[in-house]
PDB file of N, CA and C in Angstrom:
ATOM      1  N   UNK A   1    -172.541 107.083  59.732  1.00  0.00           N
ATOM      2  CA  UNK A   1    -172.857 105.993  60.626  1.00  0.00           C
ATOM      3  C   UNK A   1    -171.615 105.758  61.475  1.00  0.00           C
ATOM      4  N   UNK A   2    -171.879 105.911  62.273  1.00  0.00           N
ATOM      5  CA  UNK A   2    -170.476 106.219  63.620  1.00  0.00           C
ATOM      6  C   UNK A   2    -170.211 104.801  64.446  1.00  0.00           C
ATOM      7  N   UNK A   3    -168.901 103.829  63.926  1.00  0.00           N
ATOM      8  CA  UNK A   3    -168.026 103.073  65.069  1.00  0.00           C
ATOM      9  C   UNK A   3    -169.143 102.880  66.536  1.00  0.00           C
ATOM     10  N   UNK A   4    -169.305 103.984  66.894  1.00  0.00           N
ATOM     11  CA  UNK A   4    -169.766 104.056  68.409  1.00  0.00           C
ATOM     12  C   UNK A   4    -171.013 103.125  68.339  1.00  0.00           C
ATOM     13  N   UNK A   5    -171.844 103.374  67.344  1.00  0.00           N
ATOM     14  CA  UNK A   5    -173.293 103.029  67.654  1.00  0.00           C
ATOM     15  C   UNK A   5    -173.248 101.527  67.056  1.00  0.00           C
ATOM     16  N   UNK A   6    -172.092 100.702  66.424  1.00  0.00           N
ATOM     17  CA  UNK A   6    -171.493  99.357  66.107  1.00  0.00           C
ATOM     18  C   UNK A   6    -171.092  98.842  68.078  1.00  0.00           C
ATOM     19  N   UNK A   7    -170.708 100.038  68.251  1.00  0.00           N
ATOM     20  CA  UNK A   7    -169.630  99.263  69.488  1.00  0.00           C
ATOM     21  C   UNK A   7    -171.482  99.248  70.308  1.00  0.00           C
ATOM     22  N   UNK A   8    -171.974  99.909  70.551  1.00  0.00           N
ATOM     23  CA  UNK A   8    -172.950 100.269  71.689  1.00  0.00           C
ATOM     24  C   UNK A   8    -174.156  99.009  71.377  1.00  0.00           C
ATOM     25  N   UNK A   9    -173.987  98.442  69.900  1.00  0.00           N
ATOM     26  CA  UNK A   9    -175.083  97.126  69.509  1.00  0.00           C
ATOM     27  C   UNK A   9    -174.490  95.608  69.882  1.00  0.00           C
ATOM     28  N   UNK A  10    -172.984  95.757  69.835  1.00  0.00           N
ATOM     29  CA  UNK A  10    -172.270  94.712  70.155  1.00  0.00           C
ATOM     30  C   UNK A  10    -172.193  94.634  71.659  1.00  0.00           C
ATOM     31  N   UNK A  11    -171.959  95.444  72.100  1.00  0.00           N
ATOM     32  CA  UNK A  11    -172.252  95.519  73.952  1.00  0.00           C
ATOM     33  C   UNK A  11    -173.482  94.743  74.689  1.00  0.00           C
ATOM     34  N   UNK A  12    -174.904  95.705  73.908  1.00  0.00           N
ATOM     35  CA  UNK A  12    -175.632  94.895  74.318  1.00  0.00           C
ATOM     36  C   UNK A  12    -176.365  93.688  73.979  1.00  0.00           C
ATOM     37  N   UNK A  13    -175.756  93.019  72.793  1.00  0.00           N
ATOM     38  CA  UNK A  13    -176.340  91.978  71.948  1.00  0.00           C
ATOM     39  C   UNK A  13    -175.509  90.830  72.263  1.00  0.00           C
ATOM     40  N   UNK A  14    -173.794  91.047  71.977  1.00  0.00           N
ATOM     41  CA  UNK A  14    -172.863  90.400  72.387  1.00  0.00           C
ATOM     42  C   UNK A  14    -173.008  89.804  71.161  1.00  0.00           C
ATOM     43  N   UNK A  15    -172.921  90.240  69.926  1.00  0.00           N
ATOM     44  CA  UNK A  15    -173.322  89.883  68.498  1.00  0.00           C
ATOM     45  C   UNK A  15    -173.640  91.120  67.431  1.00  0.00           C
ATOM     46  N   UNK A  16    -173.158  91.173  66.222  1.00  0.00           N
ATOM     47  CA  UNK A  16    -174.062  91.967  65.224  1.00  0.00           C
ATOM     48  C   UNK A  16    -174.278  91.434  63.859  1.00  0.00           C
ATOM     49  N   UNK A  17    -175.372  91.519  63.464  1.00  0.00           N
ATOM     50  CA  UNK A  17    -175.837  90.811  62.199  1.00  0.00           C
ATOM     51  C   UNK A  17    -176.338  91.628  61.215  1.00  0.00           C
ATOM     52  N   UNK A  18    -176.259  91.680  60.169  1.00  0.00           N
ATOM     53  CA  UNK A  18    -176.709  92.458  58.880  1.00  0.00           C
ATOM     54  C   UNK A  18    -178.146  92.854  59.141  1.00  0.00           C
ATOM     55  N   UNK A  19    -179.029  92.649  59.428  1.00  0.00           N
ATOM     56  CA  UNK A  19    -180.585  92.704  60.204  1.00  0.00           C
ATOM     57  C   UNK A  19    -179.912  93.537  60.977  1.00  0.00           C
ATOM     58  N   UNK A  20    -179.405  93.717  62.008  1.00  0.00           N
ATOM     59  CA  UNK A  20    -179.493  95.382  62.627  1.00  0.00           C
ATOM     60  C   UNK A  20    -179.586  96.248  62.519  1.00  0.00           C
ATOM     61  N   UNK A  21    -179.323  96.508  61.315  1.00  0.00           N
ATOM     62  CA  UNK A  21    -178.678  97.502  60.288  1.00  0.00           C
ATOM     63  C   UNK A  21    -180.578  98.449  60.080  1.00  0.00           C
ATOM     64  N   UNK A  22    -181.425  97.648  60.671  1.00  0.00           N
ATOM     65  CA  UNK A  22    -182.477  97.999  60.067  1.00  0.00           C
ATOM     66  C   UNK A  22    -183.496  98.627  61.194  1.00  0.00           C
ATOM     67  N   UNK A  23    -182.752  98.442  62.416  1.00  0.00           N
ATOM     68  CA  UNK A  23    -183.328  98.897  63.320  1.00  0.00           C
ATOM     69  C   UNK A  23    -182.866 100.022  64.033  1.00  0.00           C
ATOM     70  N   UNK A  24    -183.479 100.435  65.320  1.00  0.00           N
ATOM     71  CA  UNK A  24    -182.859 101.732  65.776  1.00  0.00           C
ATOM     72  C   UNK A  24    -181.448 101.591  66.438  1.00  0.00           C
ATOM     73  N   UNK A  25    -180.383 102.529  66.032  1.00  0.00           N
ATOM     74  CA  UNK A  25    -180.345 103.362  65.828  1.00  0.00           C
ATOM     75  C   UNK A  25    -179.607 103.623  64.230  1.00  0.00           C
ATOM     76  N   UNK A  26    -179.335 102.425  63.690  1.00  0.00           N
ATOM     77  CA  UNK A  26    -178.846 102.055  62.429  1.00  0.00           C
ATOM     78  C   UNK A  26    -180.074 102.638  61.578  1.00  0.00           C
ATOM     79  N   UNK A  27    -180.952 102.795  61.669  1.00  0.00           N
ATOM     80  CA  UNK A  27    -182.126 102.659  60.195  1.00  0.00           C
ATOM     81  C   UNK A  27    -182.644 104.102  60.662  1.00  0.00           C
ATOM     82  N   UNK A  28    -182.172 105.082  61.873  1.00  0.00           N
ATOM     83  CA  UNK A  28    -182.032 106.607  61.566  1.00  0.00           C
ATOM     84  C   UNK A  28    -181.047 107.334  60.492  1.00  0.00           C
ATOM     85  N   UNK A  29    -179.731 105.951  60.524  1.00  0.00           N
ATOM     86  CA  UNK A  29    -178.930 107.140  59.965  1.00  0.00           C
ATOM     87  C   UNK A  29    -179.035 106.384  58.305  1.00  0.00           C
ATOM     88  N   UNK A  30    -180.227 105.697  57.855  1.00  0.00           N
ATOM     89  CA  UNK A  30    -179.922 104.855  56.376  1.00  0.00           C
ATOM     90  C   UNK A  30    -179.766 103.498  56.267  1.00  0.00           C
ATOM     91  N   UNK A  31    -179.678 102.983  57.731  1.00  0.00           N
ATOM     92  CA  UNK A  31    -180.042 101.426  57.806  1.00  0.00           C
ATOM     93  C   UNK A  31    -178.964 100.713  56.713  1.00  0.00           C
ATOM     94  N   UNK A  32    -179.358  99.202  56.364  1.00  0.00           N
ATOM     95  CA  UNK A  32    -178.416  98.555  55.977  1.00  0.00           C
ATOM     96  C   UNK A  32    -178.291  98.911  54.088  1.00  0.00           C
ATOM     97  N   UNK A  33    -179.161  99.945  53.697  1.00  0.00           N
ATOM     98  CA  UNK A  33    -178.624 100.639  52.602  1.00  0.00           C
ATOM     99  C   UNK A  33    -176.829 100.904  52.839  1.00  0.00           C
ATOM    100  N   UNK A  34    -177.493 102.070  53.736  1.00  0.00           N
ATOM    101  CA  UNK A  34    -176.373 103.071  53.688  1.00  0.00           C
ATOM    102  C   UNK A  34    -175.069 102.372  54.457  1.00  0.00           C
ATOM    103  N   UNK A  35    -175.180 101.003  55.054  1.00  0.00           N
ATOM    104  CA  UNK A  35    -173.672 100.237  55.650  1.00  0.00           C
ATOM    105  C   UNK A  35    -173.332  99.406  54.575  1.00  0.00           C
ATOM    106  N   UNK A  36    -174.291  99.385  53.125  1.00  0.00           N
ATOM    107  CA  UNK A  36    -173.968  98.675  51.814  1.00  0.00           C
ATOM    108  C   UNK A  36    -172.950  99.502  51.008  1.00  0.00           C
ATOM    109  N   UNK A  37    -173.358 101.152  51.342  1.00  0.00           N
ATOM    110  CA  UNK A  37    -172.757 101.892  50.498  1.00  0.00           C
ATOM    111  C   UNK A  37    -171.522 102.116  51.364  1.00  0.00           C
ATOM    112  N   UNK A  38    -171.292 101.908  52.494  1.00  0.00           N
ATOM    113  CA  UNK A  38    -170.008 102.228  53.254  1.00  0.00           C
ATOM    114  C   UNK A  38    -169.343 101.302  53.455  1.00  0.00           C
ATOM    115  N   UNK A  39    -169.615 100.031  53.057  1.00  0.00           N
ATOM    116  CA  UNK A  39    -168.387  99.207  53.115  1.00  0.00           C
ATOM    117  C   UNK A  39    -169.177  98.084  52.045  1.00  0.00           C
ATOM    118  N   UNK A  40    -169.621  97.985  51.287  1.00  0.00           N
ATOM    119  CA  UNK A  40    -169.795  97.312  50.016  1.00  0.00           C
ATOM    120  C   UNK A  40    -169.694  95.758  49.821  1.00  0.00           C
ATOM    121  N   UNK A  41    -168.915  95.275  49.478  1.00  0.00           N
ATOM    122  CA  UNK A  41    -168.477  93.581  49.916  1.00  0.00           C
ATOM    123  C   UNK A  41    -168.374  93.130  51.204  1.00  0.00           C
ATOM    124  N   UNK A  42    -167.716  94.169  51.889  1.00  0.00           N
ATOM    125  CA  UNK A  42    -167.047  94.063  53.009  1.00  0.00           C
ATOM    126  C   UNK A  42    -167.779  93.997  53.973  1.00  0.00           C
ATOM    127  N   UNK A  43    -168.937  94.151  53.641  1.00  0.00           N
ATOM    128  CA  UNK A  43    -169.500  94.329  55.015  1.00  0.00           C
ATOM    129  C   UNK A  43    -170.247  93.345  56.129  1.00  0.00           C
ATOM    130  N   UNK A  44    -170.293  92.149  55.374  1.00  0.00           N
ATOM    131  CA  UNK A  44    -170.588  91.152  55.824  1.00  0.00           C
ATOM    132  C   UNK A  44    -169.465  90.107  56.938  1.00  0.00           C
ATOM    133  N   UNK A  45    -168.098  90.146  55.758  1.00  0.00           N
ATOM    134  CA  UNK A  45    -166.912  89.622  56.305  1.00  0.00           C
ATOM    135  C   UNK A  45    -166.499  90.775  57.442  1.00  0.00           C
ATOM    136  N   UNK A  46    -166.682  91.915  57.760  1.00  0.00           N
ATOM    137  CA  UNK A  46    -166.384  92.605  58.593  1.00  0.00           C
ATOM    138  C   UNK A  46    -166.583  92.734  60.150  1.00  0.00           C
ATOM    139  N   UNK A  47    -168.505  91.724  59.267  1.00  0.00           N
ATOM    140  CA  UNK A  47    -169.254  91.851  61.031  1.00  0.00           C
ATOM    141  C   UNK A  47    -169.160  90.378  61.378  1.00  0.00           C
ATOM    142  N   UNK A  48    -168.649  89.587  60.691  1.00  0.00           N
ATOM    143  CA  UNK A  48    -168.204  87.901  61.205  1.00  0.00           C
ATOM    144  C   UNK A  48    -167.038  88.276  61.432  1.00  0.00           C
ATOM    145  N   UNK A  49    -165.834  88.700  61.477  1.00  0.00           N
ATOM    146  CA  UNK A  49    -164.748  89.414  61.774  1.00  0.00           C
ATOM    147  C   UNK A  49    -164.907  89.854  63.464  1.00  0.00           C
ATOM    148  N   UNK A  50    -165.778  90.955  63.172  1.00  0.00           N
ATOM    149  CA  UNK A  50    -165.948  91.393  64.601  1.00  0.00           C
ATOM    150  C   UNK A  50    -166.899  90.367  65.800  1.00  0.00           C
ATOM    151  N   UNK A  51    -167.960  89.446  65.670  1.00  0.00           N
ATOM    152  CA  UNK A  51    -168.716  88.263  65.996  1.00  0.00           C
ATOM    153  C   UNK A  51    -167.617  87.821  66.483  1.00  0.00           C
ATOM    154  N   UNK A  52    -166.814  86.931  65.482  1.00  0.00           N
ATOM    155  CA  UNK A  52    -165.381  86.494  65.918  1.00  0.00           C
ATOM    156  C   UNK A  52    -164.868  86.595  67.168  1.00  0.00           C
ATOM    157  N   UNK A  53    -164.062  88.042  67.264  1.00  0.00           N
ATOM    158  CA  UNK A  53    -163.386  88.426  68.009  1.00  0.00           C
ATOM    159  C   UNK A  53    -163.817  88.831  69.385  1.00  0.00           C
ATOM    160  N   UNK A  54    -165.572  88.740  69.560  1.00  0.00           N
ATOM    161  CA  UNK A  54    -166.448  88.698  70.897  1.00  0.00           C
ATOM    162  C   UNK A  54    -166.741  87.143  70.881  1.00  0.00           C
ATOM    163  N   UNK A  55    -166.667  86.207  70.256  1.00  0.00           N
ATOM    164  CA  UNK A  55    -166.581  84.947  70.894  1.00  0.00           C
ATOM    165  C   UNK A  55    -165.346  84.491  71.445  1.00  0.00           C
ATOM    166  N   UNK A  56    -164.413  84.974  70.627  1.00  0.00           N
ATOM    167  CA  UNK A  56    -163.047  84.555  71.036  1.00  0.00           C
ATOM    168  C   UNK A  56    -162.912  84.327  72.419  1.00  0.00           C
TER     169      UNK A  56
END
């Protein structure tokens, strides 16, 4: 699951939420399974992290 296709949902949303994870193009490559298994705890505090830093 590739950075790029994070940056390319935040572009056009101006936001990303755990629910994305389930749509295209996230839920081709394993959806919010497979961003559970790639960042585990983290992955929640990661995308309020990044939210964050596009409201800023």
């Amino acid at each position: 699951m590739g950075s790029n296709k994070i940056k390319e949902q935040i572009a056009h949303n101006a936001e990303m939420t755990v629910d994305d994870f389930e749509y295209t193009p996230f839920n081709q490559e394993g959806g919010l399974l497979k961003a559970r298994e790639l960042f585990g705890t983290d992955l929640e505090p990661l995308i309020n992290e990044l939210n964050g830093y596009l409201i800023a």
